[in-house]
N, C-alpha and C. Protein backbone atom coordinates (compact mmCIF):
# COMPACT_ATOMS: atom_id res chain seq x y z
N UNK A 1 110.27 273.23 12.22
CA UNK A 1 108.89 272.93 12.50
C UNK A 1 108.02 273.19 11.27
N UNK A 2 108.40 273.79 10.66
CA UNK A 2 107.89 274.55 9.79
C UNK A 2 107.72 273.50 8.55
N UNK A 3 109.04 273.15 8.53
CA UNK A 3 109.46 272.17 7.59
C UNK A 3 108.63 270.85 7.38
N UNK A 4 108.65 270.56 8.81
CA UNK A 4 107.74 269.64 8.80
C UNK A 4 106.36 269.15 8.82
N UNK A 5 105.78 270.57 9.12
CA UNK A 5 104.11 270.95 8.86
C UNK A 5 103.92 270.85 7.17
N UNK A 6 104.99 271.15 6.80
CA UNK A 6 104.84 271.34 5.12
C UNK A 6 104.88 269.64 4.88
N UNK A 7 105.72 269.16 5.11
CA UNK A 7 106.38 267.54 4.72
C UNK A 7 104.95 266.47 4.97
N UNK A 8 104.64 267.35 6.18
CA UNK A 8 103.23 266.26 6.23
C UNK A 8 101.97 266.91 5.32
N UNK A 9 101.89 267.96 4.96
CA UNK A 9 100.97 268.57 3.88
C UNK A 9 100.90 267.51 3.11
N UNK A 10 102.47 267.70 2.41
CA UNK A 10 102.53 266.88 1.15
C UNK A 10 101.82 266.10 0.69
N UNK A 11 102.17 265.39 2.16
CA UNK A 11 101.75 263.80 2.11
C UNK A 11 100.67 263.09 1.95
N UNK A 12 99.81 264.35 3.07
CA UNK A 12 98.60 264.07 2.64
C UNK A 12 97.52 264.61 1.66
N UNK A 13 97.90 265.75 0.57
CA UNK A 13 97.20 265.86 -0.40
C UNK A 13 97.23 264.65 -1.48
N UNK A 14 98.12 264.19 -2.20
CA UNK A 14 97.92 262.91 -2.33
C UNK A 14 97.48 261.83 -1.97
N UNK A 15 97.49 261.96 -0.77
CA UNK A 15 96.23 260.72 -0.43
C UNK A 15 95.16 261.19 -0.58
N UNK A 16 94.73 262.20 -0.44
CA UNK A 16 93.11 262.74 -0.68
C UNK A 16 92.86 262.72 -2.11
N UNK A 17 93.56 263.18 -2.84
CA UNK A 17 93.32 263.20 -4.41
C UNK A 17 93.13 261.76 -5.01
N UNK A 18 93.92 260.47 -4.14
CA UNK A 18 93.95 259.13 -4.85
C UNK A 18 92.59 258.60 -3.87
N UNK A 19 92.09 258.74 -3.14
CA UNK A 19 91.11 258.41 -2.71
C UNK A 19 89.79 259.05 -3.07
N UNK A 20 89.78 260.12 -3.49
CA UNK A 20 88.62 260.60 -4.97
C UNK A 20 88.72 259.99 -5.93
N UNK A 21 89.73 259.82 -6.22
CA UNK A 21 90.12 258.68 -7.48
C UNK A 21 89.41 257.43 -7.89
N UNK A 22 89.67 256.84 -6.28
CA UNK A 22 88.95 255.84 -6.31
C UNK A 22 87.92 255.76 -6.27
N UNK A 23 87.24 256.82 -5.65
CA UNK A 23 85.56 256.92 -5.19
C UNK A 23 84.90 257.26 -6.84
N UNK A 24 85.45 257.95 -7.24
CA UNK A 24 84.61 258.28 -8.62
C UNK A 24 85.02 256.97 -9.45
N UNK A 25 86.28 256.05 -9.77
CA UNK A 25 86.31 254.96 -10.42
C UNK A 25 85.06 254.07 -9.53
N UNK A 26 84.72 253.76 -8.49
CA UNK A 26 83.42 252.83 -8.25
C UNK A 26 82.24 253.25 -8.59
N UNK A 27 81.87 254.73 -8.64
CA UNK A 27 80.78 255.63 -9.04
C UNK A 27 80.46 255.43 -10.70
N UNK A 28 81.65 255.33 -11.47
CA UNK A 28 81.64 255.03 -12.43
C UNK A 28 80.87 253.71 -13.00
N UNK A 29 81.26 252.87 -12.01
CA UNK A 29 80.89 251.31 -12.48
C UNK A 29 79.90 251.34 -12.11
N UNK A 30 78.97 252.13 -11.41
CA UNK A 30 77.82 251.97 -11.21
C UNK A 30 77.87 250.70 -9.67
N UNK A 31 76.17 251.13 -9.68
CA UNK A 31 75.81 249.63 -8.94
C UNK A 31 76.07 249.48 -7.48
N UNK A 32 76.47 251.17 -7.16
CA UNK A 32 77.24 251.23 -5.85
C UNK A 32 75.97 252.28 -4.75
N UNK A 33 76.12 252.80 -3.65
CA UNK A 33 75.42 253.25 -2.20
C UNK A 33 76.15 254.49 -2.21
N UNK A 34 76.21 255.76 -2.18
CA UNK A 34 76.22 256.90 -1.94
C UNK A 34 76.15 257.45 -0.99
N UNK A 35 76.61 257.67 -0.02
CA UNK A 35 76.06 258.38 1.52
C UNK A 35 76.30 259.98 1.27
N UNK A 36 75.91 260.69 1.05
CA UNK A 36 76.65 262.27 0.53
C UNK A 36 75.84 263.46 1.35
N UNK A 37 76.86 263.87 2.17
CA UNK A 37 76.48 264.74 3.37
C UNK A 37 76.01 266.18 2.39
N UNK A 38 75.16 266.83 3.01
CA UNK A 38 74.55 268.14 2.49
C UNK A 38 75.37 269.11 2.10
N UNK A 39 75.47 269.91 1.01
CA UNK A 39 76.44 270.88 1.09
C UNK A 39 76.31 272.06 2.33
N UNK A 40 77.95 272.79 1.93
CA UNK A 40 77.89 273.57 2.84
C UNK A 40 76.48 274.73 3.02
N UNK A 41 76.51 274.87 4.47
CA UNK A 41 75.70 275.66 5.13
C UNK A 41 75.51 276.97 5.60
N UNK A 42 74.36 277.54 5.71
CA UNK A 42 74.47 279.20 6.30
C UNK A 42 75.10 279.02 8.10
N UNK A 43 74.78 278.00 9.08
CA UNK A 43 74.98 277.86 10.39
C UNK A 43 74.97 276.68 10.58
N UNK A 44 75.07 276.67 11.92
CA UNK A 44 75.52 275.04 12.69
C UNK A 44 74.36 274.74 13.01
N UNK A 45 73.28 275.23 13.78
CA UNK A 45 72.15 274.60 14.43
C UNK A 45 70.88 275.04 13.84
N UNK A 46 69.65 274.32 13.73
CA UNK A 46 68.25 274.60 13.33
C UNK A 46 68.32 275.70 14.38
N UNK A 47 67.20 276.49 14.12
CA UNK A 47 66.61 277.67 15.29
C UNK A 47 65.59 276.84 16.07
N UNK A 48 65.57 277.34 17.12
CA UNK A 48 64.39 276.96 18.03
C UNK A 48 63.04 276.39 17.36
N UNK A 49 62.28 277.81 16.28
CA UNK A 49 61.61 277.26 15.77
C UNK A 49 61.09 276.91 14.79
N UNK A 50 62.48 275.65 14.56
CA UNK A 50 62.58 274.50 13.30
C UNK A 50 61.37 274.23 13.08
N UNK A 51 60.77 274.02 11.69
CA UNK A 51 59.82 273.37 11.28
C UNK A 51 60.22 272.47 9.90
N UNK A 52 60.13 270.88 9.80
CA UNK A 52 60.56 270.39 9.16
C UNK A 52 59.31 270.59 7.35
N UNK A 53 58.80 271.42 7.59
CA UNK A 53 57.85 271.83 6.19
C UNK A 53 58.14 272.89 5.92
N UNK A 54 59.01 274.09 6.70
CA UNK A 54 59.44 275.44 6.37
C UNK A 54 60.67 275.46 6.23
N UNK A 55 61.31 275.97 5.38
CA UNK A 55 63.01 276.26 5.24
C UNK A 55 63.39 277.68 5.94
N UNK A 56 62.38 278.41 5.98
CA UNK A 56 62.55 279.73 6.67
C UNK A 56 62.94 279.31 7.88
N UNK A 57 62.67 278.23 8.48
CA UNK A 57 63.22 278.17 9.72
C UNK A 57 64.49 277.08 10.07
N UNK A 58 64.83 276.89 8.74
CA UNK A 58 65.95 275.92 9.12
C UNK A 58 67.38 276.37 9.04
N UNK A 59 68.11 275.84 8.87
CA UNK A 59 69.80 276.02 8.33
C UNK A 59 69.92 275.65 6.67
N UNK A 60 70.06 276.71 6.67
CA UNK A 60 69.78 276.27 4.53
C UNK A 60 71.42 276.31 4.09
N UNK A 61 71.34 275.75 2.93
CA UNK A 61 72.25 276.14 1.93
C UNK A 61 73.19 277.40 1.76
N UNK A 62 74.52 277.43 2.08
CA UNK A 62 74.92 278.57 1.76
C UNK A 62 75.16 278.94 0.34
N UNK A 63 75.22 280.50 -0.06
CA UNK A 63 76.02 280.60 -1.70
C UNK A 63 77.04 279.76 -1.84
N UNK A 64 78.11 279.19 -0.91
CA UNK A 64 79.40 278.72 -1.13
C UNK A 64 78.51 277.02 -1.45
N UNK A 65 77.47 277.01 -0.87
CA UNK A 65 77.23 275.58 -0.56
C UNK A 65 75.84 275.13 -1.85
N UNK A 66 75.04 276.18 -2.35
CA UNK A 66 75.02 275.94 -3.97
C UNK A 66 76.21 275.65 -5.11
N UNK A 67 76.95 276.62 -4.82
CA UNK A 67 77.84 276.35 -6.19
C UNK A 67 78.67 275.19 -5.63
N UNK A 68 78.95 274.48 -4.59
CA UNK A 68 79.11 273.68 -4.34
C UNK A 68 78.13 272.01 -4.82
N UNK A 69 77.02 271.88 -4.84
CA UNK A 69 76.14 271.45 -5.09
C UNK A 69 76.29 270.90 -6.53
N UNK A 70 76.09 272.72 -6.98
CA UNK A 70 76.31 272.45 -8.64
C UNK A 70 77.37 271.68 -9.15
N UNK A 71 78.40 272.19 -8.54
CA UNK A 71 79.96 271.30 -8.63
C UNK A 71 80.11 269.66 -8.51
N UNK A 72 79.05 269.12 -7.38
CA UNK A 72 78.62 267.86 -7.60
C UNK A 72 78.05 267.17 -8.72
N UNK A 73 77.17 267.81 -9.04
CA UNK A 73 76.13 267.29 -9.90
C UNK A 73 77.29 267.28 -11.45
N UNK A 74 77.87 268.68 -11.62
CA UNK A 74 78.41 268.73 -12.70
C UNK A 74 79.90 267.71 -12.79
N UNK A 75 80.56 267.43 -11.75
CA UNK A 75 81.34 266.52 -11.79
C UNK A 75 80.82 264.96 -11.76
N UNK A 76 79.14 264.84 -11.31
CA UNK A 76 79.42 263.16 -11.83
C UNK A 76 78.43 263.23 -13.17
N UNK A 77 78.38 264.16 -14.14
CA UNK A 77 77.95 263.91 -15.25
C UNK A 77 79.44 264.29 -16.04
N UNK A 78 80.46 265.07 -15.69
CA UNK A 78 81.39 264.92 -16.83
C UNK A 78 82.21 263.64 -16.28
N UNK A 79 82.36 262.83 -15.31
CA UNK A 79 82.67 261.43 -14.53
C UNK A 79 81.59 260.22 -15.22
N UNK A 80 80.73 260.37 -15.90
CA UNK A 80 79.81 259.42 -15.78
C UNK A 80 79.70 258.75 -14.85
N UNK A 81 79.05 259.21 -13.89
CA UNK A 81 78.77 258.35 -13.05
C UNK A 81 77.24 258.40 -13.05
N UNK A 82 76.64 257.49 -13.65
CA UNK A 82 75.06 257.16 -13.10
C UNK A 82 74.65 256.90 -12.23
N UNK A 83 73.30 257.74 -12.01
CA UNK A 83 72.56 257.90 -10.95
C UNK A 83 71.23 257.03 -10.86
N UNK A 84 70.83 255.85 -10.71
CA UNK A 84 69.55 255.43 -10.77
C UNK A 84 68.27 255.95 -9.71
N UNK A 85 68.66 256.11 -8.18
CA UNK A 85 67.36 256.93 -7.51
C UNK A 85 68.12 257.57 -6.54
N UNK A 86 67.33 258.90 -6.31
CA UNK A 86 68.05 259.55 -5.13
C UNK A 86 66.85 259.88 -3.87
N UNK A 87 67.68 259.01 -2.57
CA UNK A 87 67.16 259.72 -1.55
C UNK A 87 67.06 260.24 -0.86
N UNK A 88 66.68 261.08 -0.06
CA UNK A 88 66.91 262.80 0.90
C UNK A 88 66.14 262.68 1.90
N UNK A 89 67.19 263.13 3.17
CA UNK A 89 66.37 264.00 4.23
C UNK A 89 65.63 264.52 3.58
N UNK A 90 64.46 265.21 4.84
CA UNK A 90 63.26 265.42 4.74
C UNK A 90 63.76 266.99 4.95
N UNK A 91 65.16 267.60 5.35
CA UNK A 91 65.49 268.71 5.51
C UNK A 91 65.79 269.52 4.32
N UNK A 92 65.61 271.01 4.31
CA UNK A 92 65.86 271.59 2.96
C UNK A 92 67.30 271.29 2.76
N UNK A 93 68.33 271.35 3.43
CA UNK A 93 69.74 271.47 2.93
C UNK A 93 70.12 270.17 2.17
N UNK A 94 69.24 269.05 2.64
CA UNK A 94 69.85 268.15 1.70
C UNK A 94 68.94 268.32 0.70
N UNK A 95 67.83 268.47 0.59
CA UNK A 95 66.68 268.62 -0.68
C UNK A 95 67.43 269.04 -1.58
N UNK A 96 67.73 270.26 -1.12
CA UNK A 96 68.24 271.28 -2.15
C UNK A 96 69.42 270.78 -3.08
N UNK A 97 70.53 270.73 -1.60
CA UNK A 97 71.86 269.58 -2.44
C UNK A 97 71.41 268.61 -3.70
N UNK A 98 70.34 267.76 -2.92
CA UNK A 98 69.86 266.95 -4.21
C UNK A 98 69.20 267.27 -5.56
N UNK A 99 68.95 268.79 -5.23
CA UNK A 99 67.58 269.26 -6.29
C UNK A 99 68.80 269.81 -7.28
N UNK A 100 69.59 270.82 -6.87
CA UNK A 100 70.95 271.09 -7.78
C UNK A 100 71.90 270.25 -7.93
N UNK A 101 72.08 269.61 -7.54
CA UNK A 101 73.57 268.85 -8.19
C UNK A 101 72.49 267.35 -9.17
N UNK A 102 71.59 267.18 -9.05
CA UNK A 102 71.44 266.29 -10.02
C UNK A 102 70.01 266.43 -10.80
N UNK A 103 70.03 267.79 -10.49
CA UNK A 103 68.63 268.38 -11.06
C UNK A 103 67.71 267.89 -11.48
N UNK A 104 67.01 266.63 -10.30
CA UNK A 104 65.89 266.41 -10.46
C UNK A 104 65.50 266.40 -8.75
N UNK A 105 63.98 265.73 -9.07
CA UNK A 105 63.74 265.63 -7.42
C UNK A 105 63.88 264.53 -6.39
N UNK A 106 64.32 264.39 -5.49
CA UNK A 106 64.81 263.50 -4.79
C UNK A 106 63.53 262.68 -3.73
N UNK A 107 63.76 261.36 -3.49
CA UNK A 107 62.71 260.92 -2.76
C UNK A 107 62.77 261.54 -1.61
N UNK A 108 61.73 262.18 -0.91
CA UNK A 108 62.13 262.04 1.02
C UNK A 108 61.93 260.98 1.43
N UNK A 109 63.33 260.45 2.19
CA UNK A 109 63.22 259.85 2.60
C UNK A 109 63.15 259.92 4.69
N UNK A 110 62.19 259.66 5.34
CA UNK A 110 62.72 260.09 7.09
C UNK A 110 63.35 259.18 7.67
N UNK A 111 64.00 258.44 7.10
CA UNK A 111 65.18 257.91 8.13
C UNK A 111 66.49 258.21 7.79
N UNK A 112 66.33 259.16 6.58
CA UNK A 112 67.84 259.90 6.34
C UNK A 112 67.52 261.64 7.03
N UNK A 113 66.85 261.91 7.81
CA UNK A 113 66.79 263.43 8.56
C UNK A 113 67.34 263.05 9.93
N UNK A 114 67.66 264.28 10.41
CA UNK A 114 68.81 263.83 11.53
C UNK A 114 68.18 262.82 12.86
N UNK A 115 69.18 261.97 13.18
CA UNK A 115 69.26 261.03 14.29
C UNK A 115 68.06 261.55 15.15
N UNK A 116 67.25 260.92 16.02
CA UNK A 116 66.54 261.36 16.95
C UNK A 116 67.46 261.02 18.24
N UNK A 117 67.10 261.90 19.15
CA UNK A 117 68.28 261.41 19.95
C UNK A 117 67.72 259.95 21.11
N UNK A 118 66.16 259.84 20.98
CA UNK A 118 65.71 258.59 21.72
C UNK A 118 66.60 257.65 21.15
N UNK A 119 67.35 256.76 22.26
CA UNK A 119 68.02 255.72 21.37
C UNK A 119 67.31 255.08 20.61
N UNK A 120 65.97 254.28 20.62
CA UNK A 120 65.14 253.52 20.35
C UNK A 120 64.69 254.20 18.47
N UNK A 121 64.76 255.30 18.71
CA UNK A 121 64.13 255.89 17.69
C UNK A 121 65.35 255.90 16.76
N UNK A 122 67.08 256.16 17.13
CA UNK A 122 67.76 256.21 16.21
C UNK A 122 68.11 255.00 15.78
N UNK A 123 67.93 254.08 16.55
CA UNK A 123 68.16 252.59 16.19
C UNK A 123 67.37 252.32 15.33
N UNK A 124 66.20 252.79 15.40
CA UNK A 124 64.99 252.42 14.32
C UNK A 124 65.11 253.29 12.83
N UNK A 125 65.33 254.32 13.08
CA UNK A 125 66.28 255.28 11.39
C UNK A 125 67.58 254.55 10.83
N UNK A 126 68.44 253.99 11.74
CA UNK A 126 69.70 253.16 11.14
C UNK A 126 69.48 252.00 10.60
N UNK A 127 67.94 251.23 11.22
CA UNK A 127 67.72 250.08 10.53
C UNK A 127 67.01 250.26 9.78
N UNK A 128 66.34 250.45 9.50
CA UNK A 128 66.05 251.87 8.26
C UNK A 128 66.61 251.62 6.91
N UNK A 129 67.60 252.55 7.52
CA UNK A 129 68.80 252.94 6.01
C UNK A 129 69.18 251.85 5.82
N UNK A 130 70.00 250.85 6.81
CA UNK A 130 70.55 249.68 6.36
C UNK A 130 69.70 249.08 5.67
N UNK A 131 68.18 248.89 5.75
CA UNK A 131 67.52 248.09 5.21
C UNK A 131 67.29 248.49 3.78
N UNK A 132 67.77 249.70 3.29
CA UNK A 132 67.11 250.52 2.27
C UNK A 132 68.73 249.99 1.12
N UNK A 133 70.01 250.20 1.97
CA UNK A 133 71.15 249.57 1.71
C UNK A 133 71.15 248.51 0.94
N UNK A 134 70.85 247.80 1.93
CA UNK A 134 70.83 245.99 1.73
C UNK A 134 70.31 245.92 0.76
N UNK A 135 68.80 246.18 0.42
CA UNK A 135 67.97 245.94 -0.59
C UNK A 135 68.48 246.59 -2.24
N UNK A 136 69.36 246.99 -2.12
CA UNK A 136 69.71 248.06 -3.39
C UNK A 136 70.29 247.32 -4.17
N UNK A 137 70.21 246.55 -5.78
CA UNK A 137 70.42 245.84 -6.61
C UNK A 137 70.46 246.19 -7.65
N UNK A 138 70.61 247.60 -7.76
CA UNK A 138 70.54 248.32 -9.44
C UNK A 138 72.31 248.45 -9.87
N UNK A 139 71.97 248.67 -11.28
CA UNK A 139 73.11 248.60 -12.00
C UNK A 139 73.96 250.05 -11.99
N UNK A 140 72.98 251.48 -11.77
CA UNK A 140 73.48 252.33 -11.41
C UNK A 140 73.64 252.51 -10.05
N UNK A 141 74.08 254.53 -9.34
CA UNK A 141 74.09 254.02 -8.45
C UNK A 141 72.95 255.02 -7.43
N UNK A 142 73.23 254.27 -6.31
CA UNK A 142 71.79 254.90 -5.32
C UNK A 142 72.78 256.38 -4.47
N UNK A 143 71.85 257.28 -4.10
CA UNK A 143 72.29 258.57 -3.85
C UNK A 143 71.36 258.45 -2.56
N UNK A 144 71.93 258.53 -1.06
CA UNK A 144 71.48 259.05 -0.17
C UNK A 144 72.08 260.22 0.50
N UNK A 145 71.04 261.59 0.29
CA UNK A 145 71.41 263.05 1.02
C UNK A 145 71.19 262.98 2.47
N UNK A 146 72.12 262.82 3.15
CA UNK A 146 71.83 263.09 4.17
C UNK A 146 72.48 263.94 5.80
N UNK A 147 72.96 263.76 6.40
CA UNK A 147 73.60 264.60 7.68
C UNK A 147 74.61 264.04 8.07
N UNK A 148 76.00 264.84 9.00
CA UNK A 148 77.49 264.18 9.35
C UNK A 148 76.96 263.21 10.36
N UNK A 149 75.88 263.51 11.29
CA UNK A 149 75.58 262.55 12.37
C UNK A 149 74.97 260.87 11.85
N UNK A 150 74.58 261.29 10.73
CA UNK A 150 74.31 259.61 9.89
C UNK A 150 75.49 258.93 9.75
N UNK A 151 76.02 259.63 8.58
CA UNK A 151 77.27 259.22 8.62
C UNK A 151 77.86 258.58 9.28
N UNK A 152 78.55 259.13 10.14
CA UNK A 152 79.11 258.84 11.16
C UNK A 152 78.91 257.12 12.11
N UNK A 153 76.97 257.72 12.49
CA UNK A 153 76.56 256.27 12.61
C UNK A 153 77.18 254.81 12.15
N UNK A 154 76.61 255.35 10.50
CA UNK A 154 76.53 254.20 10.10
C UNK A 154 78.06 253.68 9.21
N UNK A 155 79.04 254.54 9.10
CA UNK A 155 80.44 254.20 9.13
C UNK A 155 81.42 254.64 9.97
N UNK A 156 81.46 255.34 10.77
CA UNK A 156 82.51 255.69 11.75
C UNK A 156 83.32 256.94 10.91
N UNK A 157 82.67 257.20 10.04
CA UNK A 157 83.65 258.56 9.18
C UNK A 157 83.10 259.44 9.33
N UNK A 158 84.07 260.73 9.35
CA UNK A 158 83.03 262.14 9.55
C UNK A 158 83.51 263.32 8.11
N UNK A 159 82.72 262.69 7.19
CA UNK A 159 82.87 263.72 6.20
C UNK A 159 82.52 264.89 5.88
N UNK A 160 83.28 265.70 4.89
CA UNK A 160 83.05 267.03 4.89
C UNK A 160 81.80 267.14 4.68
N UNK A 161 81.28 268.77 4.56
CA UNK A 161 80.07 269.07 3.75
C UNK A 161 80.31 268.75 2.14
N UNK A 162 79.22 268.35 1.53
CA UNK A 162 79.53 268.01 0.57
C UNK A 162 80.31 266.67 0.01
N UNK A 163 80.56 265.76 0.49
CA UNK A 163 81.76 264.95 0.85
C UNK A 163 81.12 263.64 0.53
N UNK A 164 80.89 262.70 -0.90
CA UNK A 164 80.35 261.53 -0.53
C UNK A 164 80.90 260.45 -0.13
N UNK A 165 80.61 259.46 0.42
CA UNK A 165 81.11 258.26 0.79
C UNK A 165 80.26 257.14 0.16
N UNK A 166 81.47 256.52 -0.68
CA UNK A 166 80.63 255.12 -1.05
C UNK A 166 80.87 253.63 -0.15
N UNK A 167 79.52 252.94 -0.18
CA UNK A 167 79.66 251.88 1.24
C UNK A 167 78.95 250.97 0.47
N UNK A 168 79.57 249.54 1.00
CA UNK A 168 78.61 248.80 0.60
C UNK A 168 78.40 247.90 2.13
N UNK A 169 77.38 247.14 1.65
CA UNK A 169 77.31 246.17 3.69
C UNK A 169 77.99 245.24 3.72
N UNK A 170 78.25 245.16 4.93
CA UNK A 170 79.13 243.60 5.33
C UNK A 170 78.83 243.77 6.81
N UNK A 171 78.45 242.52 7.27
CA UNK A 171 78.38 241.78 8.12
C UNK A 171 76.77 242.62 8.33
N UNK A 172 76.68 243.42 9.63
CA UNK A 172 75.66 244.19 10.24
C UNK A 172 76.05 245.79 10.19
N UNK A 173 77.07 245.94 9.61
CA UNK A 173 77.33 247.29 9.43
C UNK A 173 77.71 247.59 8.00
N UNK A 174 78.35 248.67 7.52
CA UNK A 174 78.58 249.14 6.45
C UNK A 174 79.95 248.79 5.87
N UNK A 175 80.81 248.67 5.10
CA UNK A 175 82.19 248.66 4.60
C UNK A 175 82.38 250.34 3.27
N UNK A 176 83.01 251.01 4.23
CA UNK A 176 83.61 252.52 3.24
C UNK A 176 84.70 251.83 1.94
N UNK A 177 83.79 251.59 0.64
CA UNK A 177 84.82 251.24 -0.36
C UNK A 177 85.63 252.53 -1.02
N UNK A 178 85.02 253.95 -0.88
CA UNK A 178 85.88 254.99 -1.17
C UNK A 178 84.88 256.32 -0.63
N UNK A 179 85.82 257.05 -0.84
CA UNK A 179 85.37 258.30 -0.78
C UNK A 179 85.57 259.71 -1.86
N UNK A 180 84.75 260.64 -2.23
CA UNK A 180 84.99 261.85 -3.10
C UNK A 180 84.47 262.93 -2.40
N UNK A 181 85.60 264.10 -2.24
CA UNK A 181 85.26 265.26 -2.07
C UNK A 181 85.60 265.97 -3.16
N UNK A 182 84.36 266.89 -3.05
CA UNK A 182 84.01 268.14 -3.88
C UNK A 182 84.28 269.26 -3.64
């Protein structure tokens, strides 16, 4: 049993390593969509009383999830990978993600802060982003900070903290051309 918990290890660290591979070779070429979930965190849930203008009351950044951050930022400048605009939840954890790993300041953007749960309202944040997607024509590439529940949305993947996913559109939804974890 044992044997074989290992055999499938194997197997799949190599696929994870060739699929960073790939994600930083498209990052490279520029010209590509970024979806990149917040680094890691102090907790799972906002407190009761969340205020989206106070960080004192949110779920911030952990130490593991700064130097994490930093680790981003510093791997797509020794990657070259260019960055032309970055945009962010309106929450500190992605702010922050964005403020350290590419040490400048990031747009807020509110249709990248978490899902509302009115359907009407999350339908209206997804068309949103897609629209923000679609429209993206630069030669570098676009950086959106945002939450696993976006994600998810808008590709069916549930990446780590820290974890970007590059997408480009097709049809009415998204197409995952790679992924990089940090």
């Amino acid at each position: 049993m044992i044997r074989l918990a290992l055999a499938l290890f194997l197997l799949v660290v190599p696929a994870a390593a060739h699929a960073t591979d790939a994600g930083w070779a498209l990052l490279r070429d520029g010209g590509h969509v970024v979806l990149l979930r917040h680094a890691m965190v102090t907790g799972t849930t906002d407190p009761a009383n969340f205020d989206i203008g106070n960080c004192a009351t949110q779920v911030n950044l952990s130490a593991r999830g700064k130097q994490q951050a930093s680790k981003i930022g510093a791997l797509f400048a020794a990657r070259a990978a260019p960055i032309e605009r970055i945009l962010s939840s309106r929450y500190c954890r992605c702010l922050d993600t964005a403020r350290t790993a590419f040490e400048a300041e990031p747009e807020p953007f509110p249709p990248l802060d978490l899902l509302k749960g009115d359907d009407a309202q999350k339908a209206a944040q997804i068309a949103a982003i897609m629209k923000e997607i679609r429209a993206y024509s630069g030669s570098d590439n676009l950086v959106l900070v945002t939450h696993l529940e976006n994600i998810v949305a808008l590709t069916g993947v549930s990446p780590r903290e820290g974890e970007a996913v590059v997408v480009e559109p097709q049809g009415d939804g998204l197409r995952v051309l790679g992924r990089v974890t940090f």
